[in-house]
Protein backbone atom coordinates (compact mmCIF):
# COMPACT_ATOMS: atom_id res chain seq x y z
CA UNK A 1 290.87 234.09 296.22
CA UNK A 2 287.39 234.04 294.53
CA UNK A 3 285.18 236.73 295.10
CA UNK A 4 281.60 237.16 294.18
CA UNK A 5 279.77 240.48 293.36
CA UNK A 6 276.39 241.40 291.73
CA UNK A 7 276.89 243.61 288.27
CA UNK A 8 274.20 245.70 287.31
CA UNK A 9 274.33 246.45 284.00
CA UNK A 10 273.04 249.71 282.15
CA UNK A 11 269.86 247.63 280.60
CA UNK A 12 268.83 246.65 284.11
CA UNK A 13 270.26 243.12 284.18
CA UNK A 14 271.86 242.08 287.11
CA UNK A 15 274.81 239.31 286.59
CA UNK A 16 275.97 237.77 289.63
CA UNK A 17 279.75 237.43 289.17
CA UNK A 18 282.48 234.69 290.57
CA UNK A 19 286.03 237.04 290.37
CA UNK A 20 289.78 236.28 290.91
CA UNK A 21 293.09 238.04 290.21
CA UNK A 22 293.70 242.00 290.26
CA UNK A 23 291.19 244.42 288.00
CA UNK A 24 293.28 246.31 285.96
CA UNK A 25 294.66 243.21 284.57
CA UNK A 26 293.85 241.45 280.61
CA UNK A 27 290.14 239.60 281.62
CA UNK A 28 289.45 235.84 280.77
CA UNK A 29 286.00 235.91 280.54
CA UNK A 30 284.19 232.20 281.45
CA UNK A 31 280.54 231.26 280.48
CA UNK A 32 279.14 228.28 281.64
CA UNK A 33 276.04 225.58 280.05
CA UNK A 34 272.85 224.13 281.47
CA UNK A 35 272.17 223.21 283.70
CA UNK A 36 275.18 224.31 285.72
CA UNK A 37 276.34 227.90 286.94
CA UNK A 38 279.37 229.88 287.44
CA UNK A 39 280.91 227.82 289.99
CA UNK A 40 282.34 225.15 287.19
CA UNK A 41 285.29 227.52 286.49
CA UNK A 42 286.62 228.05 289.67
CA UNK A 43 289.41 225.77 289.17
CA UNK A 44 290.03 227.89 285.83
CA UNK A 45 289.49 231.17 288.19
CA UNK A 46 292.54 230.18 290.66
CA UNK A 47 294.71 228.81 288.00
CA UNK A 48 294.64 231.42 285.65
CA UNK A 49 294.89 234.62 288.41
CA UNK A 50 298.49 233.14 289.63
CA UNK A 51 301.09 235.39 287.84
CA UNK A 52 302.99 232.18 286.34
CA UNK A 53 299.76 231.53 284.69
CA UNK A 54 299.50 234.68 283.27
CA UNK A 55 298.33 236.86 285.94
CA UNK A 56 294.75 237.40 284.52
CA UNK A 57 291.63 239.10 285.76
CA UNK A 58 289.70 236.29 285.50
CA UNK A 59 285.33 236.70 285.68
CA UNK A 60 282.65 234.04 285.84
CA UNK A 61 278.70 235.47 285.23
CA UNK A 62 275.88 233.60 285.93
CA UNK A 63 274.11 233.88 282.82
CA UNK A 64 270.80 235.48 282.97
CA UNK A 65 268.23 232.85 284.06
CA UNK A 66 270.53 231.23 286.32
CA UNK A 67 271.30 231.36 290.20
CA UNK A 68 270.89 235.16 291.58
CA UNK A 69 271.47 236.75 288.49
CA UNK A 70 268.32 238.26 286.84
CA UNK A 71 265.77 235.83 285.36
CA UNK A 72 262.81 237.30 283.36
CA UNK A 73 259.42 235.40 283.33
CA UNK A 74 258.90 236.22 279.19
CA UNK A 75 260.26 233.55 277.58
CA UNK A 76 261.36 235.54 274.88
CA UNK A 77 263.77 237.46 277.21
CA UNK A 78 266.16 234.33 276.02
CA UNK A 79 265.94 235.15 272.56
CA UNK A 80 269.97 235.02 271.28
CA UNK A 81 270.09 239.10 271.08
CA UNK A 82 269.33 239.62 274.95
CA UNK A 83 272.04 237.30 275.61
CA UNK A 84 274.25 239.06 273.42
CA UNK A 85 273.08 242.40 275.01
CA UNK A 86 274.05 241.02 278.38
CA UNK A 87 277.32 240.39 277.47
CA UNK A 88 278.27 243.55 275.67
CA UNK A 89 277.52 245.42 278.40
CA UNK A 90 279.40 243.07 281.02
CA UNK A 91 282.60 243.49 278.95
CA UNK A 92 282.20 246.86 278.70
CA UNK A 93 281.97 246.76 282.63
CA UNK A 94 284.49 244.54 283.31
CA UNK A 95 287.25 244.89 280.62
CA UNK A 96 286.48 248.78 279.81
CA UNK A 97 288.08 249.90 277.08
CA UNK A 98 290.07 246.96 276.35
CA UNK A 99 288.88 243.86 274.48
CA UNK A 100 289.09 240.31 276.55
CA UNK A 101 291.92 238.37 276.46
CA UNK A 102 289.91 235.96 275.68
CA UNK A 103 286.27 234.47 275.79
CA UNK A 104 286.15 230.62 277.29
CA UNK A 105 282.98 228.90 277.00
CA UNK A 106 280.80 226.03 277.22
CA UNK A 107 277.73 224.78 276.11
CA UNK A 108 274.91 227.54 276.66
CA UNK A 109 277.50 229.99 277.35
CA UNK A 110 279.39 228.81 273.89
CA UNK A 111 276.11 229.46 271.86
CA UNK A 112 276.15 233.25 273.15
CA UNK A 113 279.97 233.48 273.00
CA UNK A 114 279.85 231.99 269.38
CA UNK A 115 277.34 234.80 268.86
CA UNK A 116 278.72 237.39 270.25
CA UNK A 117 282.45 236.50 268.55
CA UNK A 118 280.19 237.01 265.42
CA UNK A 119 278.60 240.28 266.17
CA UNK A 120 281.15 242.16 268.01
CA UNK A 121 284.69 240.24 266.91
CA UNK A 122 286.42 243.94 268.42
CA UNK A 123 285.55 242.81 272.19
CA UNK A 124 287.93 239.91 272.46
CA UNK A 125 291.66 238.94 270.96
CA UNK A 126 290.45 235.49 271.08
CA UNK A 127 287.86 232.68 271.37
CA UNK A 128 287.79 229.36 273.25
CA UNK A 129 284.78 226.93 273.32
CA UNK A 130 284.33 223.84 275.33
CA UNK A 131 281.90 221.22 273.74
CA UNK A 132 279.25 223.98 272.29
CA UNK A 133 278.30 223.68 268.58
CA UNK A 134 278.69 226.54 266.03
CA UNK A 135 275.66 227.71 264.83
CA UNK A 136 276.46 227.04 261.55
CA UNK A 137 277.29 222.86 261.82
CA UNK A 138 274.64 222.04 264.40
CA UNK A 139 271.91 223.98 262.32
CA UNK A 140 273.12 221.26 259.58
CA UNK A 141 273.23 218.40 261.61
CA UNK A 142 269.83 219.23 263.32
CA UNK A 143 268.29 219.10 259.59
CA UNK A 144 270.31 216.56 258.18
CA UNK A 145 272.07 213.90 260.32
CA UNK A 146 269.39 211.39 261.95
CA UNK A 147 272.30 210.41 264.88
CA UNK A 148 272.33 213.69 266.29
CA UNK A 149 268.80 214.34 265.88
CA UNK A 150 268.36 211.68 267.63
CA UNK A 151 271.00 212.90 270.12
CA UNK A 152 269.51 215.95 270.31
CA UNK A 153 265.45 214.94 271.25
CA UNK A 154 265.78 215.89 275.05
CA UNK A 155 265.70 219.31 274.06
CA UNK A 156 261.96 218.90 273.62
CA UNK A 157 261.51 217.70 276.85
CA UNK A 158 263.18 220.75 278.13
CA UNK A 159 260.47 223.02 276.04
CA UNK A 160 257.65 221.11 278.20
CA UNK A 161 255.54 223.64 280.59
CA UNK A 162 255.96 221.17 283.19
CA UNK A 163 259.79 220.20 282.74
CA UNK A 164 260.93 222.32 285.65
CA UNK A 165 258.89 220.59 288.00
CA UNK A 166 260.01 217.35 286.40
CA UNK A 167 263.59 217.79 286.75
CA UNK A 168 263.39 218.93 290.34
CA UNK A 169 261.39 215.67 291.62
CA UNK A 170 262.99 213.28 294.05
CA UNK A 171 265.66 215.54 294.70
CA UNK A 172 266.81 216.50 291.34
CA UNK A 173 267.32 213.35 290.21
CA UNK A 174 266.52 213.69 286.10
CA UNK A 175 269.15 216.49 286.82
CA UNK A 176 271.73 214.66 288.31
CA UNK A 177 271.75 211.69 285.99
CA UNK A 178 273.06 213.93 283.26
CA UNK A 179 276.26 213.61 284.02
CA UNK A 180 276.09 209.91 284.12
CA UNK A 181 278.03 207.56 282.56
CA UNK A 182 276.69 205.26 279.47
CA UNK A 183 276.11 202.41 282.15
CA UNK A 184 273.99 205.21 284.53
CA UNK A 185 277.01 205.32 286.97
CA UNK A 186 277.53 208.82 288.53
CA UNK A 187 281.04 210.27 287.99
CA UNK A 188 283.57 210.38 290.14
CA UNK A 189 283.96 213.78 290.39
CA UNK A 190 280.78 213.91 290.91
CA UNK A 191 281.49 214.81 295.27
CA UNK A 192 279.22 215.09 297.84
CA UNK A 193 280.21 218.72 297.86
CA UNK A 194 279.71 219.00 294.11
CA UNK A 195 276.46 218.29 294.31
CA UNK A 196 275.74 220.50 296.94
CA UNK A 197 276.62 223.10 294.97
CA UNK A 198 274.58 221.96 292.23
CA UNK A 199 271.67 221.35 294.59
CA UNK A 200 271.74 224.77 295.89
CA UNK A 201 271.67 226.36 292.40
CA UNK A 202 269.09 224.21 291.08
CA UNK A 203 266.59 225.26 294.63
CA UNK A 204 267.26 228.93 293.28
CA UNK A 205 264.76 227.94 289.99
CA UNK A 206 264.84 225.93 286.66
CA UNK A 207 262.59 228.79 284.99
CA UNK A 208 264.76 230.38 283.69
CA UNK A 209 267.60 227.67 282.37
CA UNK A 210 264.95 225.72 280.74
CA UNK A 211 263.50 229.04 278.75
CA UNK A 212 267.16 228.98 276.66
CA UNK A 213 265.53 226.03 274.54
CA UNK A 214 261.69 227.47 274.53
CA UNK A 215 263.15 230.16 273.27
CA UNK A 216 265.65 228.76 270.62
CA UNK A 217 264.54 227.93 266.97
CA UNK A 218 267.10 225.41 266.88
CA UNK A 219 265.79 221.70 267.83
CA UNK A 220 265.70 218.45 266.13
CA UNK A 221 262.60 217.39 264.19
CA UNK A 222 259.75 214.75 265.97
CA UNK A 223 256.76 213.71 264.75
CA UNK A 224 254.67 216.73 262.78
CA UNK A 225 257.32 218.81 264.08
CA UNK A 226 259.80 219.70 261.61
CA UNK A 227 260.36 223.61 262.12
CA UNK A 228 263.67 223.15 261.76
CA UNK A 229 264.00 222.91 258.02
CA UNK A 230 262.64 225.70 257.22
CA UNK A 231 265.62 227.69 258.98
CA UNK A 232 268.50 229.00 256.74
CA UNK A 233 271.81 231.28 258.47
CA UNK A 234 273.58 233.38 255.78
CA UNK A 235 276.81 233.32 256.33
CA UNK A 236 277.16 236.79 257.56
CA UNK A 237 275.97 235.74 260.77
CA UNK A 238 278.12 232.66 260.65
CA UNK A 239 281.59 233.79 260.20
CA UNK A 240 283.94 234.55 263.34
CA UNK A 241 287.20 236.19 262.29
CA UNK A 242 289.18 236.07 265.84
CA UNK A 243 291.33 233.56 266.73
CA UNK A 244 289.48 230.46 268.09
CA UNK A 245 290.33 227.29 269.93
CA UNK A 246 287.79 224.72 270.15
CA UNK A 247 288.48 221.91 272.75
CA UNK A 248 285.90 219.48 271.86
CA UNK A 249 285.09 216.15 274.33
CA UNK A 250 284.92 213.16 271.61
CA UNK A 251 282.83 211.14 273.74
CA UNK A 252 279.83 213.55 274.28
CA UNK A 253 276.97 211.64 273.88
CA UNK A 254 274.34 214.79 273.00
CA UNK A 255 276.78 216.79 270.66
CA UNK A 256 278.27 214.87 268.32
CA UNK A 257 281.37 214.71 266.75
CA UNK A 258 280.37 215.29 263.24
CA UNK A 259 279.18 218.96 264.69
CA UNK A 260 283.03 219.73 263.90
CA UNK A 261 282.60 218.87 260.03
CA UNK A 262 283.07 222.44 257.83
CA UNK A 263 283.99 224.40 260.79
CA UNK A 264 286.80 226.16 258.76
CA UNK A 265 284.88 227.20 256.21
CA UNK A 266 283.44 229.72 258.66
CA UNK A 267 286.31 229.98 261.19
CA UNK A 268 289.59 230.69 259.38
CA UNK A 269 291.63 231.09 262.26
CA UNK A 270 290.93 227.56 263.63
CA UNK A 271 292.59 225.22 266.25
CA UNK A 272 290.69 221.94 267.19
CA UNK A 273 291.88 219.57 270.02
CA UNK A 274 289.91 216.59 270.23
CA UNK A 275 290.04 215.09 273.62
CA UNK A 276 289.63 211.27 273.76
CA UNK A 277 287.47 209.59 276.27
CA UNK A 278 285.90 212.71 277.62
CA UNK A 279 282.18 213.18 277.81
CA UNK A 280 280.13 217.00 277.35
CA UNK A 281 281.57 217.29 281.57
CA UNK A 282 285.12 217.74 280.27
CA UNK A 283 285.57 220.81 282.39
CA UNK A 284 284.79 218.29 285.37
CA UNK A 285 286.68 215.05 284.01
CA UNK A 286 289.62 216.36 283.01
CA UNK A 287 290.30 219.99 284.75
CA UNK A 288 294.38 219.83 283.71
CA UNK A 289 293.78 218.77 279.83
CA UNK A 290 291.05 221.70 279.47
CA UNK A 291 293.66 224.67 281.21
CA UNK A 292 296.78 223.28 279.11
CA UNK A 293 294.48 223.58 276.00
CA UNK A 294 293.88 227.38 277.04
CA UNK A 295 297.01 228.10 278.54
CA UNK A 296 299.05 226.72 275.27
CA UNK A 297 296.34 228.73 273.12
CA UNK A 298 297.18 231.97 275.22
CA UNK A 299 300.93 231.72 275.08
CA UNK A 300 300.96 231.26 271.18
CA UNK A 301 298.47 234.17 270.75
C-alpha cells in the first residue's frame, strides 16, 4: 500500500511524500524529473516494499517546486545547494541514522542526487540514475557538442517569464507532447488515467518546475548568449565515490548519448546499462527493464 504524508523539514520545507513498505526498514529513496511528480515511482514503490524484493522502505518526495510540497516564489530558492539542503534533511528524517540503501533518480531529481552523491557520499551505500546527465559530461557537451546543444535549446524556452502560462494553454498541451514519439504520436502508456494524474499536478502550478532551469547556469548557447563557456567544475565537485548504476534510455532525444563519454574518469565505481529503443520516459516504457536494472544492482551490492 502507498501512503502519502507531508514532511516538514527543520529548514521549513515541506516535502509531500508517496511511502510504501515498513519504517524501520533499509530506504530506497526515488526522485523524480520535470515536469512530472512523485507518482512515476509507484510501480517501483509496490515492487520494491514486497519482502521477495527486498523488503525496503521505499519514499517518493515531491521535489520542492512541485505538487503540494513547498514552492518558493525567489527564483533563486532553486539554486543546486537548496536542493541539496532539502534532501539532507529528508534523509536524515526518513533513514535516521542510517545511510539509504540507495538513491534512484531521474532527470531533475538525478541532477540533485548526482549532487548530493558528491557532497555527502556518507548518506547512501549506493547510487542509481535514470536518464540524468552528470554534471561533469553535460557541462562538456553543452560547450562543445553542437547535437546536443541543439538538443538541449528548449531549456530556454523554459527560462521565458511567460512559459508557465504557455505550457498550460489548451489543456496542457506543449506539456503533454513531451512524451511524444518522433512522429508526434502519444505513447501508449500514456492512459487516460495517466494523464489525469499529470493534469492534476500540472493545475497545482508550473512556477515552480520551470524555476529549476532559471535558476541553473547550465544551458546551451543561442545567439549572443554564450554564458555557458565561461563555466569551469573542478573536479572536486565532480567526483562521486559510491557505487553507481546508471540506466541510460539510448533513444532520448534531449540527452544524448555521448553525455555518457568520460563518465569513469569521475565515477570509479561505474555500471552502465544502455537500454535500446527507450526514450528519456523509460520509467514509463519499460517499468520491468528499469526494476531488474535496480534489483540486479541491489543484490550484487
Amino acid at each position: 500500500m502507498i501512503q502519502t504524508r507531508n514532511l516538514t523539514l527543520p529548514h521549513g520545507t515541506t516535502l509531500q511524500c508517496r511511502e510504501s513498505g515498513a519504517a524501520g526498514r533499509p530506504v530506497l529513496l526515488f526522485l523524480h524529473g520535470f515536469p512530472e511528480g512523485a507518482f512515476i515511482w509507484d510501480a517501483m514503490l509496490a515492487h520494491f516494499a514486497q519482502p521477495e524484493n527486498g523488503g525496503y522502505h521505499c519514499v517518493a518526495p515531491y521535489l520542492r517546486g512541485f505538487g503540494e510540497s513547498s514552492s518558493p516564489v525567489d527564483v533563486q530558492a532553486y539554486r543546486a545547494k537548496y536542493l541539496v539542503q532539502d534532501l539532507v534533511a529528508l534523509v536524515a528524517a526518513v533513514s535516521p541514522g542510517q545511510p539509504l540503501e540507495c538513491l534512484v533518480a531521474h532527470d531533475w531529481g538525478g541532477a540533485v542526487a548526482w549532487n548530493l552523491a558528491n557532497q555527502q557520499p556518507q548518506l547512501m551505500q549506493r547510487l542509481a540514475i535514470v536518464n540524468s546527465p552528470h554534471p561533469g559530461t553535460f557541462l562538456r557537451e553543452l560547450q562543445h557538442n553542437a547535437a546536443q546543444q541543439a538538443s538541449s535549446q528548449y531549456m530556454h524556452f523554459l527560462c521565458r517569464p511567460d512559459a508557465e502560462a504557455l505550457l498550460a494553454e489548451n489543456d496542457f498541451e506543449r506539456l503533454f507532447a513531451f512524451f511524444d514519439d518522433p512522429e508526434g504520436r502519444a505513447p501508449q502508456w500514456l492512459t487516460d488515467g495517466v494523464r489525469a494524474q499529470y493534469r492534476a499536478l500540472w493545475q497545482q502550478g508550473l512556477t515552480g518546475a520551470c524555476n529549476y532551469y532559471r535558476a541553473s547556469p547550465l544551458r546551451p548557447p543561442r545567439g549572443d548568449d554564450n554564458a555557458i563557456a565561461g563555466i569551469s567544475l573542478p573536479d572536486s565537485m565532480l567526483t562521486v565515490s559510491v557505487p553507481t548504476l546508471v540506466v541510460w534510455a539510448m533513444d532520448d532525444p534531449a540527452l544524448l548519448p555521448g553525455l555518457l563519454d568520460g563518465l569513469p574518469g569521475w565515477v570509479p565505481h561505474l555500471q552502465i546499462d544502455r537500454v535500446e529503443g527507450a526514450s528519456h520516459w523509460v520509467v514509463h516504457e519499460q517499468p520491468e527493464r528499469v526494476a531488474n536494472a535496480l534489483g540486479g544492482f541491489l543484490r550484487r551490492g
